[in-house]
C-alpha atoms as a PDB file:
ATOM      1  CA  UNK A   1       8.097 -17.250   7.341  1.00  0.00           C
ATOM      2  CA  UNK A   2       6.735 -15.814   4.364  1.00  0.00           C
ATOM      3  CA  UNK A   3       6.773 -11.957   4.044  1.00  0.00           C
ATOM      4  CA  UNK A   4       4.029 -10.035   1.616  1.00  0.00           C
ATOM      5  CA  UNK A   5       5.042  -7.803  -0.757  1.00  0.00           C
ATOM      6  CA  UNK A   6       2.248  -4.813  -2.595  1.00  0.00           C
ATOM      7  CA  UNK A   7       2.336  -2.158  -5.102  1.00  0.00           C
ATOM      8  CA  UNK A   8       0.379   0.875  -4.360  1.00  0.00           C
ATOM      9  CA  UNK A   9      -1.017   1.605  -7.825  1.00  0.00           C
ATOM     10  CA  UNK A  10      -1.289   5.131  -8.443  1.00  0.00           C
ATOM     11  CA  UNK A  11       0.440   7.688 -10.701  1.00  0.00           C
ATOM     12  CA  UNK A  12       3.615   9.992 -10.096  1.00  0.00           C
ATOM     13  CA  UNK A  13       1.475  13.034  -8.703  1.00  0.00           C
ATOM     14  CA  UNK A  14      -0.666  11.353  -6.140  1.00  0.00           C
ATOM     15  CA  UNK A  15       1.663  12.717  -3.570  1.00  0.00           C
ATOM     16  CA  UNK A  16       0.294  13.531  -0.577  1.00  0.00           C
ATOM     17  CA  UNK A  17       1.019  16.315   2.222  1.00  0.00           C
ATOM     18  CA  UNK A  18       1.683  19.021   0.954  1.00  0.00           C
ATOM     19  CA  UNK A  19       0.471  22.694  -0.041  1.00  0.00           C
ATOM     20  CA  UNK A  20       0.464  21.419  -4.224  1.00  0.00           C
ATOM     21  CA  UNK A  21      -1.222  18.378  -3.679  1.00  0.00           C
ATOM     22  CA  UNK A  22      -3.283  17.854  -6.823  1.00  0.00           C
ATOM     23  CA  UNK A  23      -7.166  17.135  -6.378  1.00  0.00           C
ATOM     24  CA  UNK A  24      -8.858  14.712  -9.095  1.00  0.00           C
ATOM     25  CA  UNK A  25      -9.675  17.311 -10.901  1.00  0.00           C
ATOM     26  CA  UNK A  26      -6.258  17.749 -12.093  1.00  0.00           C
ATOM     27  CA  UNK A  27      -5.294  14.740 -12.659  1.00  0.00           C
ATOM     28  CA  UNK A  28      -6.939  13.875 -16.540  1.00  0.00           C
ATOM     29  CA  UNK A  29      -4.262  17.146 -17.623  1.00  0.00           C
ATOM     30  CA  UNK A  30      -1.155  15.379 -16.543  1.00  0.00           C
ATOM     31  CA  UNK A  31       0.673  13.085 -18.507  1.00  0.00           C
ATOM     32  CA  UNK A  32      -0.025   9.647 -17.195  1.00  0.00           C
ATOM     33  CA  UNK A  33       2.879   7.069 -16.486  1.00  0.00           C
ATOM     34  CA  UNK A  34       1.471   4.481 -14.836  1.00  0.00           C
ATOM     35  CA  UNK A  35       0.992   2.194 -17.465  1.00  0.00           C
ATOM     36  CA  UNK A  36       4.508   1.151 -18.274  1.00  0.00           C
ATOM     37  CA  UNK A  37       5.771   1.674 -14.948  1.00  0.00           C
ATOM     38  CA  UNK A  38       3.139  -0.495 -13.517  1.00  0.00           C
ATOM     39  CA  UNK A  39       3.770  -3.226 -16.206  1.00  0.00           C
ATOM     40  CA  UNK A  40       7.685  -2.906 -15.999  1.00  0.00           C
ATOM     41  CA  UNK A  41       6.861  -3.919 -11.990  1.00  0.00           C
ATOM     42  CA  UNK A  42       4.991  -6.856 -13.038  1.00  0.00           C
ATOM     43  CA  UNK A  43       7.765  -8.038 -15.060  1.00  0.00           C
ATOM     44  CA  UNK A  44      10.203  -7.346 -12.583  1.00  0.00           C
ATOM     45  CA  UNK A  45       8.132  -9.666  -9.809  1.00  0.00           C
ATOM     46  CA  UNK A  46       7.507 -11.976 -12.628  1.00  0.00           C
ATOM     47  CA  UNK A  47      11.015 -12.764 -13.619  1.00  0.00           C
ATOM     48  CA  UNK A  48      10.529 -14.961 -10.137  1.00  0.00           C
ATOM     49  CA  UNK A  49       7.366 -16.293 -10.428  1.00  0.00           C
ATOM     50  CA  UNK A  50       6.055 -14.442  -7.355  1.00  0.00           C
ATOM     51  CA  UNK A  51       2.516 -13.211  -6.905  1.00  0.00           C
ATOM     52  CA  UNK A  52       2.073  -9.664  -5.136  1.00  0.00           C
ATOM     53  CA  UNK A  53      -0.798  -7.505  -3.646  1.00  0.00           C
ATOM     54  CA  UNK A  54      -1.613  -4.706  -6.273  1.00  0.00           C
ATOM     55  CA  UNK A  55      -3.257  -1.758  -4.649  1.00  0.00           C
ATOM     56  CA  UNK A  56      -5.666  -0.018  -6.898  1.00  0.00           C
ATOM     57  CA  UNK A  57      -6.817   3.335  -7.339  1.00  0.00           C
ATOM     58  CA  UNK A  58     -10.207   3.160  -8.556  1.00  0.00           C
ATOM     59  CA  UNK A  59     -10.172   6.002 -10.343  1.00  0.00           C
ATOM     60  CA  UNK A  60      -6.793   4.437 -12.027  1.00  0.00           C
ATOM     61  CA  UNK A  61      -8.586   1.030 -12.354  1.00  0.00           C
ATOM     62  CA  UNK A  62     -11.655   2.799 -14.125  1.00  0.00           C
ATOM     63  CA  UNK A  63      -9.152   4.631 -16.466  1.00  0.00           C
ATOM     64  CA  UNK A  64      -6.883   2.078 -17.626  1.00  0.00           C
ATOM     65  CA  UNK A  65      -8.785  -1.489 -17.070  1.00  0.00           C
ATOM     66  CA  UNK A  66      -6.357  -2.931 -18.924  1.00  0.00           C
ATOM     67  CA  UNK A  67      -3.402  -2.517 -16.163  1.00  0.00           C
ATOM     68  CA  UNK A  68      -5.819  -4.135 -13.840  1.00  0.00           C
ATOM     69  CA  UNK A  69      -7.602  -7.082 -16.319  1.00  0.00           C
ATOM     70  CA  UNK A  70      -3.187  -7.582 -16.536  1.00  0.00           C
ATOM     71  CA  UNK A  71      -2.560  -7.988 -12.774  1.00  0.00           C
ATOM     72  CA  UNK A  72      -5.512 -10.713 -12.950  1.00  0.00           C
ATOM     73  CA  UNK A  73      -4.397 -12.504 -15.622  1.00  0.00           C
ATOM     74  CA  UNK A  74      -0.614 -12.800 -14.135  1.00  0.00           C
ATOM     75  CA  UNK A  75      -2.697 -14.301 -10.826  1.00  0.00           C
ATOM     76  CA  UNK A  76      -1.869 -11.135  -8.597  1.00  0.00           C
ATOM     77  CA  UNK A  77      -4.177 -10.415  -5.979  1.00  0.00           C
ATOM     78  CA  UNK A  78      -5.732  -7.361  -6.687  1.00  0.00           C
ATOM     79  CA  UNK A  79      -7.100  -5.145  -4.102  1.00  0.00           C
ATOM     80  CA  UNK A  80      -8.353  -1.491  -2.758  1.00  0.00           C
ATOM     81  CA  UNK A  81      -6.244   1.864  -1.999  1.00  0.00           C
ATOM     82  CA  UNK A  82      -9.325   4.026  -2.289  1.00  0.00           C
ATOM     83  CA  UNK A  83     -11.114   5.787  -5.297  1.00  0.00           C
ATOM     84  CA  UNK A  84      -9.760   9.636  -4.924  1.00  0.00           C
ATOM     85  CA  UNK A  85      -6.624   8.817  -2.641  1.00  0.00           C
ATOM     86  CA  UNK A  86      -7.955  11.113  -0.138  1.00  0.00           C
ATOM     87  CA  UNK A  87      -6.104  11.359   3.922  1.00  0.00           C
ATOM     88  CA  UNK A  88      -8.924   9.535   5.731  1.00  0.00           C
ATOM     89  CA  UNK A  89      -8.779  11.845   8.637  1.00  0.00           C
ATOM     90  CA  UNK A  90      -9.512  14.602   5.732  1.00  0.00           C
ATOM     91  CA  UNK A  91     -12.890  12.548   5.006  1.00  0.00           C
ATOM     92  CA  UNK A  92     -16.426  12.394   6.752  1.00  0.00           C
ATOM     93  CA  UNK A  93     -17.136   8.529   7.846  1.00  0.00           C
ATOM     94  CA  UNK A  94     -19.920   8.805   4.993  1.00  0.00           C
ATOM     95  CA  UNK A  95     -17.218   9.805   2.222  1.00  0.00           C
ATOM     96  CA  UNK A  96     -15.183   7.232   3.619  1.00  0.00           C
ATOM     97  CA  UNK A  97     -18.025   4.647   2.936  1.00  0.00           C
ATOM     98  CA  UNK A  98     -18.815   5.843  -0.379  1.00  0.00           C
ATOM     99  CA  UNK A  99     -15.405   6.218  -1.587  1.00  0.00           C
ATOM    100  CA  UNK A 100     -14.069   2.923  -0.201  1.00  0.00           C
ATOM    101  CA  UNK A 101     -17.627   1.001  -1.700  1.00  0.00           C
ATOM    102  CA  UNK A 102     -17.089   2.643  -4.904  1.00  0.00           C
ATOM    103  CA  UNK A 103     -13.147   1.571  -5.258  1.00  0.00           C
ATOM    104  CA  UNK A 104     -14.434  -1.826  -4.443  1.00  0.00           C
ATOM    105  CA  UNK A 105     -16.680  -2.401  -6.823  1.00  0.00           C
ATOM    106  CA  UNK A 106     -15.293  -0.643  -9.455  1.00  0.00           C
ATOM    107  CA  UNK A 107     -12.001  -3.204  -9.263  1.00  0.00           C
ATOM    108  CA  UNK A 108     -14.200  -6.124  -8.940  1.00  0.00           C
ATOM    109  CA  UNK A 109     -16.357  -5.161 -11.684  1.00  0.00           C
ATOM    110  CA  UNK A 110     -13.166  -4.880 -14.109  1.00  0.00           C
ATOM    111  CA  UNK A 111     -11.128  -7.538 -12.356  1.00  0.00           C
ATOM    112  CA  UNK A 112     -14.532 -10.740 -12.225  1.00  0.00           C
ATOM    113  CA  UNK A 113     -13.069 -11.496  -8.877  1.00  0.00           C
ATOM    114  CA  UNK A 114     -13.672 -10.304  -5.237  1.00  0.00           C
ATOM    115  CA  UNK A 115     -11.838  -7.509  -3.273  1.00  0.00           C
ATOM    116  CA  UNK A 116     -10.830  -8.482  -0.006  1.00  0.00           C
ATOM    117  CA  UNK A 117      -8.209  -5.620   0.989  1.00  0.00           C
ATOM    118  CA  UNK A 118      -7.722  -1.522   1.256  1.00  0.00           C
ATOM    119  CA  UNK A 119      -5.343   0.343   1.919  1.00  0.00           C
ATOM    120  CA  UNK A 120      -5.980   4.423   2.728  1.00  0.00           C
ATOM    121  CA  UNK A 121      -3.937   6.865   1.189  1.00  0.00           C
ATOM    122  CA  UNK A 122      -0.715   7.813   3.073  1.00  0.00           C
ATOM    123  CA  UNK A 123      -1.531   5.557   5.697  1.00  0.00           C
ATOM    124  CA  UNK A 124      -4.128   8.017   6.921  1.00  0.00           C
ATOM    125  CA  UNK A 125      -5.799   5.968   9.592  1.00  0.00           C
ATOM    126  CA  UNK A 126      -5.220   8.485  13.101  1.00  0.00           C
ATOM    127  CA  UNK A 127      -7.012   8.748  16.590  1.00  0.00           C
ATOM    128  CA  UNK A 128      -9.444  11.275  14.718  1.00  0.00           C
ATOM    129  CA  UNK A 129     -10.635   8.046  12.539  1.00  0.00           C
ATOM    130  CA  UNK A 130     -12.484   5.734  15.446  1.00  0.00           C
ATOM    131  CA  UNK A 131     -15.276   4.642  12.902  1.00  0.00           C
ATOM    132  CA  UNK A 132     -12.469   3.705  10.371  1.00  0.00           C
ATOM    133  CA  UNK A 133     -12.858  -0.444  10.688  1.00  0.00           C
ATOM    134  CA  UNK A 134     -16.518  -0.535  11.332  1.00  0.00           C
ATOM    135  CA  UNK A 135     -16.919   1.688   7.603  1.00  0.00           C
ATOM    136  CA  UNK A 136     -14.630  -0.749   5.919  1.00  0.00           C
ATOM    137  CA  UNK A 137     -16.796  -3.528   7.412  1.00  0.00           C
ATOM    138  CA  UNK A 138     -19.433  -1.931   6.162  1.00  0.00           C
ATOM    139  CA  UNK A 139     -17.982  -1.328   2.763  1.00  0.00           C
ATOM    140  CA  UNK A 140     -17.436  -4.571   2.213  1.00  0.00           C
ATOM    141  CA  UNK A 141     -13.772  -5.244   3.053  1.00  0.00           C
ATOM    142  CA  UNK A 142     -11.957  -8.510   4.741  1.00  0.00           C
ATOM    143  CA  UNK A 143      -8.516  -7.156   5.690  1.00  0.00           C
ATOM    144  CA  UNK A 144      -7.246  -3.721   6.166  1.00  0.00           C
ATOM    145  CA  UNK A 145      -3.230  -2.795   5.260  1.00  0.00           C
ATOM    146  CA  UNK A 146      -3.309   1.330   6.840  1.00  0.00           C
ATOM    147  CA  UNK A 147      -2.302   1.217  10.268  1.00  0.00           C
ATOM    148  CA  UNK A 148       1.294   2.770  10.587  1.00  0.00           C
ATOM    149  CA  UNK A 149       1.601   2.160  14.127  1.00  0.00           C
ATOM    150  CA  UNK A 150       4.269   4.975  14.929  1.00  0.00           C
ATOM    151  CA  UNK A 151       4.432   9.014  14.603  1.00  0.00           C
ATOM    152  CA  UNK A 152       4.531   9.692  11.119  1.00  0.00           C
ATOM    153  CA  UNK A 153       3.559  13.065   8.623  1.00  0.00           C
ATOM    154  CA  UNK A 154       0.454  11.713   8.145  1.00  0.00           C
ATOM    155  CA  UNK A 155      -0.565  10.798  11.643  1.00  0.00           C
ATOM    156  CA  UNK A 156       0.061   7.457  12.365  1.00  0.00           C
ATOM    157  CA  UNK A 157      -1.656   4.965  15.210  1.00  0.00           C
ATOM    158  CA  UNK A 158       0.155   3.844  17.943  1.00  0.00           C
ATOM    159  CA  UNK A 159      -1.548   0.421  18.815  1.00  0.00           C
ATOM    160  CA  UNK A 160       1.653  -0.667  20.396  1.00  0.00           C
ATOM    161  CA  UNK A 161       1.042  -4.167  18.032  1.00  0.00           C
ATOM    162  CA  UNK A 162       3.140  -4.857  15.451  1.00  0.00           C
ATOM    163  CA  UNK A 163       1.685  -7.855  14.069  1.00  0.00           C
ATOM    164  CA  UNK A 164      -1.431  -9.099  11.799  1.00  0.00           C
ATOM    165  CA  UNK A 165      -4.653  -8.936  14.635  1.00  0.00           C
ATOM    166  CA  UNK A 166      -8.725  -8.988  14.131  1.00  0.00           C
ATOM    167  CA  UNK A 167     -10.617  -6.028  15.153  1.00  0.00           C
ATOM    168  CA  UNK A 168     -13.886  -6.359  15.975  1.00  0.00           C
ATOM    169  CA  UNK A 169     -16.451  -3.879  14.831  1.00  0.00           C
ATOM    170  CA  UNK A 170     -20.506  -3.603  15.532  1.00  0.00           C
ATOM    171  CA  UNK A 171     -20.861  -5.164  11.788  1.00  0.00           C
ATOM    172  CA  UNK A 172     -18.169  -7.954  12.090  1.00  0.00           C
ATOM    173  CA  UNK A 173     -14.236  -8.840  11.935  1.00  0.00           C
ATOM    174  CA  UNK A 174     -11.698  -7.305  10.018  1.00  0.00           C
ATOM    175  CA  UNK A 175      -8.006  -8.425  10.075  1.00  0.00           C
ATOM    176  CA  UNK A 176      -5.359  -5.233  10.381  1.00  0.00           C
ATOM    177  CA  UNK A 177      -2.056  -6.023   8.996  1.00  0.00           C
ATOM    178  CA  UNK A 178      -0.187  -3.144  10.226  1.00  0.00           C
ATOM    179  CA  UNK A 179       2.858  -1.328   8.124  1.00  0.00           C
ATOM    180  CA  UNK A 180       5.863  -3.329   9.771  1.00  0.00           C
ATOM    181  CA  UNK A 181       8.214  -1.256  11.949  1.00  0.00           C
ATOM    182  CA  UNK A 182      10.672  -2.452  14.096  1.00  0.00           C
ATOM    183  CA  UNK A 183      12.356  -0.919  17.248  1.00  0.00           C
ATOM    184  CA  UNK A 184      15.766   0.445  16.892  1.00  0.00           C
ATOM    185  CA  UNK A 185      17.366   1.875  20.793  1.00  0.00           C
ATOM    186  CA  UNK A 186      13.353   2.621  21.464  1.00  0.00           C
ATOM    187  CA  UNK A 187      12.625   4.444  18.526  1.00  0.00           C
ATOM    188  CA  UNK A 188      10.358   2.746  15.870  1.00  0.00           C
ATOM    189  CA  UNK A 189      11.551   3.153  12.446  1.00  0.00           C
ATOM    190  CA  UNK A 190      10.150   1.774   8.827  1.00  0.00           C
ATOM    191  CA  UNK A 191      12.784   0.083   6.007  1.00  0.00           C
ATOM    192  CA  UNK A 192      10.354  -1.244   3.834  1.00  0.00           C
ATOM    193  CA  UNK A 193       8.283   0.844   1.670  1.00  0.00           C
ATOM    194  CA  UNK A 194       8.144   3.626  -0.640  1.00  0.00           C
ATOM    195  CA  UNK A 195      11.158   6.766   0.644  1.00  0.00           C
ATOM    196  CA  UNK A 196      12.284   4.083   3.573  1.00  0.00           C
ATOM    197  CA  UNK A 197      13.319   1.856   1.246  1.00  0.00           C
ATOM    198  CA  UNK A 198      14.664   4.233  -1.066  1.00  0.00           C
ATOM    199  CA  UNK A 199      16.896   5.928   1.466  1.00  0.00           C
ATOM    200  CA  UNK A 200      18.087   3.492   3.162  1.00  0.00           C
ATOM    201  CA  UNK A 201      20.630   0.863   1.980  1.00  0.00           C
ATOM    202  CA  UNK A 202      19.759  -2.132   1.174  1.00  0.00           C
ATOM    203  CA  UNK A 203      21.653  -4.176   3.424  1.00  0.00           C
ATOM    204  CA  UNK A 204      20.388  -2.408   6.304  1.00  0.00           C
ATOM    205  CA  UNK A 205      17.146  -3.269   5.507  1.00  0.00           C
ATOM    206  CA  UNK A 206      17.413  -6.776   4.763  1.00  0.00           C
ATOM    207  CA  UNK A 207      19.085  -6.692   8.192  1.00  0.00           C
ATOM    208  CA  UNK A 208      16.156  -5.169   9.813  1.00  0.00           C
ATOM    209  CA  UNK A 209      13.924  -7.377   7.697  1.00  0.00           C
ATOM    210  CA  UNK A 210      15.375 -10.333   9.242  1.00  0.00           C
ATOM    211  CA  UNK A 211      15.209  -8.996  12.701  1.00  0.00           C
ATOM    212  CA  UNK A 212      11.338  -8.478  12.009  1.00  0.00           C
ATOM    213  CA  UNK A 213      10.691 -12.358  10.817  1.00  0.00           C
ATOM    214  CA  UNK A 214      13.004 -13.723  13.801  1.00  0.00           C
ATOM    215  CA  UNK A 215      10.371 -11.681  16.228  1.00  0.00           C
ATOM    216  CA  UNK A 216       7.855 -13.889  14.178  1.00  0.00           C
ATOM    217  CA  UNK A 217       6.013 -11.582  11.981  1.00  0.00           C
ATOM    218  CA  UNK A 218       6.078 -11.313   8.303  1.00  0.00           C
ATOM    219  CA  UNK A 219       7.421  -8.078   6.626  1.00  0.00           C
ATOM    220  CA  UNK A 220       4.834  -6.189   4.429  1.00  0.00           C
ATOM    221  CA  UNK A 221       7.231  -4.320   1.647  1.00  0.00           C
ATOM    222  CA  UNK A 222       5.604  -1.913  -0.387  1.00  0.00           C
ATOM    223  CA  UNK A 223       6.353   0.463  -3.699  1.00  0.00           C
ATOM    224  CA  UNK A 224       5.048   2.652  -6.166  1.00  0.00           C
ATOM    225  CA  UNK A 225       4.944   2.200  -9.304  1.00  0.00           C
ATOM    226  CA  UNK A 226       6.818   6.138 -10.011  1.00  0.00           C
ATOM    227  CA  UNK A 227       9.699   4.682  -7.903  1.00  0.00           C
ATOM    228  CA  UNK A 228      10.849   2.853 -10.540  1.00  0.00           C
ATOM    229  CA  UNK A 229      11.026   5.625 -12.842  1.00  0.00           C
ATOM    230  CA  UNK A 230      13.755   7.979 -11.864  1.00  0.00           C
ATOM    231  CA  UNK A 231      13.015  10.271 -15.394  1.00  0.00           C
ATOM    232  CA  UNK A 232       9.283  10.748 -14.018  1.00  0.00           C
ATOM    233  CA  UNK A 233       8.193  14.960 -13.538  1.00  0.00           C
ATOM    234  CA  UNK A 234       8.473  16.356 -10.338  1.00  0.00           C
ATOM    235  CA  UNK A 235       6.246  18.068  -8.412  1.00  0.00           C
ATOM    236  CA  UNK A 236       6.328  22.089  -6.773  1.00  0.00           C
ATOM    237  CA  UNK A 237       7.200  21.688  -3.043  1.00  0.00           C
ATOM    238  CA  UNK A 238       9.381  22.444   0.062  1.00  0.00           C
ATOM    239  CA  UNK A 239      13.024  21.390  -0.051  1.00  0.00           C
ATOM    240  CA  UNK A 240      12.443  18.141   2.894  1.00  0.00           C
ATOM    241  CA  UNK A 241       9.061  16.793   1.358  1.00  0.00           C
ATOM    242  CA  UNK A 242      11.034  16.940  -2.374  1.00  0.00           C
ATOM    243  CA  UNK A 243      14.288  15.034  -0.889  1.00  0.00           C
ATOM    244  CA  UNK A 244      11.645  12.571   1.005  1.00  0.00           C
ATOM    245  CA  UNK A 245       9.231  12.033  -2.405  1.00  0.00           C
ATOM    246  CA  UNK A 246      12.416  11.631  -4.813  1.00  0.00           C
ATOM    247  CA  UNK A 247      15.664  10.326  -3.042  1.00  0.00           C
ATOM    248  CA  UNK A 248      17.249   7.423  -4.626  1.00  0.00           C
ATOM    249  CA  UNK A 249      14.955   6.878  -7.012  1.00  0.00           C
ATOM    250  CA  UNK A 250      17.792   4.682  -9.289  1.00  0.00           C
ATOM    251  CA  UNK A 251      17.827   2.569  -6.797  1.00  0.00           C
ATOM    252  CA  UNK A 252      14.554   1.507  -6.460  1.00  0.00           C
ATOM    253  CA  UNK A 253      14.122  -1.496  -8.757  1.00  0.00           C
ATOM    254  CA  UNK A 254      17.225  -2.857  -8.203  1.00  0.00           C
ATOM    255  CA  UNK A 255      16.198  -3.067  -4.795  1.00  0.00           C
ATOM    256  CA  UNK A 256      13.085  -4.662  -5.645  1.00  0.00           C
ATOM    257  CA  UNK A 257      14.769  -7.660  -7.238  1.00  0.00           C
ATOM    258  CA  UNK A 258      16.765  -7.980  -4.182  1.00  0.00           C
ATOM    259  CA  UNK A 259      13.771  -8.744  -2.233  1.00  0.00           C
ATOM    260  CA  UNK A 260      12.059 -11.003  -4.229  1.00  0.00           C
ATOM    261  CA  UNK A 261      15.278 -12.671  -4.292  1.00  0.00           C
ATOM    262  CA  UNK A 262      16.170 -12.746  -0.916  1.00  0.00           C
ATOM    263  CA  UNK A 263      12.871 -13.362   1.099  1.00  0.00           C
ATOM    264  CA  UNK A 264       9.895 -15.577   0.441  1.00  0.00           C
ATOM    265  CA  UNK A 265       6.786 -13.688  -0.665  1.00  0.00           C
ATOM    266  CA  UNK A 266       3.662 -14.384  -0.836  1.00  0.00           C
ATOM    267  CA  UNK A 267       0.044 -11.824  -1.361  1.00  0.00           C
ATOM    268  CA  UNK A 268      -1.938 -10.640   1.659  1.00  0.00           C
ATOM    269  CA  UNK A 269      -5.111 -13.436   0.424  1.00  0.00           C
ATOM    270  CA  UNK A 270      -2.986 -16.501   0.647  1.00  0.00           C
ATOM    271  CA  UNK A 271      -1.131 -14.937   3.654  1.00  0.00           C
ATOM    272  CA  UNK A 272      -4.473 -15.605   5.512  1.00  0.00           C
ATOM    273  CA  UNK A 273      -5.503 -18.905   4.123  1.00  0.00           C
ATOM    274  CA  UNK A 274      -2.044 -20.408   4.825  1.00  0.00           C
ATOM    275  CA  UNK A 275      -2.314 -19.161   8.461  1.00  0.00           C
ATOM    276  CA  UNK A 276      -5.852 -19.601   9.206  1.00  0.00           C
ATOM    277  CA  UNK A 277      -6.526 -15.861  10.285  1.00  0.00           C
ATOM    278  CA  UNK A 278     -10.406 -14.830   9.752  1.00  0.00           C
ATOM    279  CA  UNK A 279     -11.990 -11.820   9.299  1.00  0.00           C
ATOM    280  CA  UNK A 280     -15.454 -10.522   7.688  1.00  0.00           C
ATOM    281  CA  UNK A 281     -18.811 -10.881   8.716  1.00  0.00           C
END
């Protein structure tokens, strides 16, 4: 089975969940290192041919096209993670609209080719967000990446399914691909994004990454560009969230090459077209 692999596109202080989280507004005084960390991940999934998911920022789209006009011309599938990288459950269902619409059509705009997927902000999609799949409908989405279908600091949704499903909405279909988790003695646990990957070692999660493909779904790995870049500033904040946003940050990329050596990936567009799911209007 093929697994997907995505890189959340956003800079080193779009951390979220915490008293210092910076607003928008803050960000144009910061120095920016997206661009080479974002293009040193391209060349890293490049080395093996592979084609990814690249989660954009709009407001990171709109302020350095070129990153994104790159993605497109390496044949990455480019896609949505919002335009302020807000908590959804921190929005009204109208700012969700107009924030999602706006990411959308800034990337397309830049990018000359439709946007299919979103992804919220830390996962953000909670029982407080019940008009969350009918907005993104509405907002002109086909797939949805944001469920995190355990407890989790940002909320979480417990579904109880673990694999790639259509949800219908008043204004159509939209298929959830849900962040993969897999039970371990009843507790369900995440090896394959962002600080689970970094903890963790390697081997334990190709394990576990195996374990999830043998129960027949795909694995959807994720990473940020700043998780490549060990050097990167830090951020003001509590002595957990710090060891959670910057543990084993060396360790990242190396990691990275091991799964795009090890597993077969493919982007979250052709992941539907080769298995016939359907969502949209």
């Amino acid at each position: 089975m093929k697994n997907i692999f995505s890189i959340d596109v956003e800079d080193w202080f779009n951390i979220l969940g915490f008293p210092g989280s910076l607003s928008i507004s803050e960000w144009d005084a910061l120095p920016s290192r997206i661009e080479a960390n974002f293009i040193r991940l391209l060349d890293v999934v490049g080395e093996k041919d592979i084609k990814v998911t690249c989660f954009f920022v709009g407001y990171f789209a709109e302020r350095f096209p070129a990153l994104l006009k790159e993605a497109v011309k390496r044949g990455h599938e480019i896609a949505s993670h919002g335009y302020v990288h807000n908590l959804v459950y921190e929005m009204t269902p109208d700012e969700f609209f107009m924030d999602a619409e706006k990411s959308r059509k800034i990337i397309e705009d830049i990018g000359g080719r439709a946007v299919k997927g979103y992804r919220a902000a830390g996962f953000s999609v909670t029982e407080e967000t019940p008009w969350y799949f009918e907005k993104l409908v509405e907002a002109g989405y086909r797939y949805d990446s944001s469920v995190f279908p355990a407890d989790r600091q940002h909320g979480g949704l417990k579904t109880g399914i673990f694999h790639p499903y259509v949800i219908n909405t008043g204004g159509g279909e939209i298929i959830e691909f849900p962040m993969t988790i897999t039970k371990i003695f009843n507790a369900s646990m995440c090896f394959f994004g962002g600080g689970y990957l970094r903890f963790f070692p390697y081997q334990i999660t190709k394990f576990m990454s195996q374990k999830v493909m043998k129960e027949g779904r795909p694995v959807i790995f994720y990473v940020h560009p700043r998780e490549i870049d060990p050097e990167h500033p830090r951020l003001n904040m509590g002595t957990m969230k710090r060891f959670k946003s910057y543990v084993n940050l060396k360790s990242t990329e190396a990691k990275v090459r091991k799964i795009l050596s090890d597993f077969e990936i493919t982007t979250f567009e052709d992941f539907i077209k080769e298995n016939n799911l359907h969502g949209g209007k």
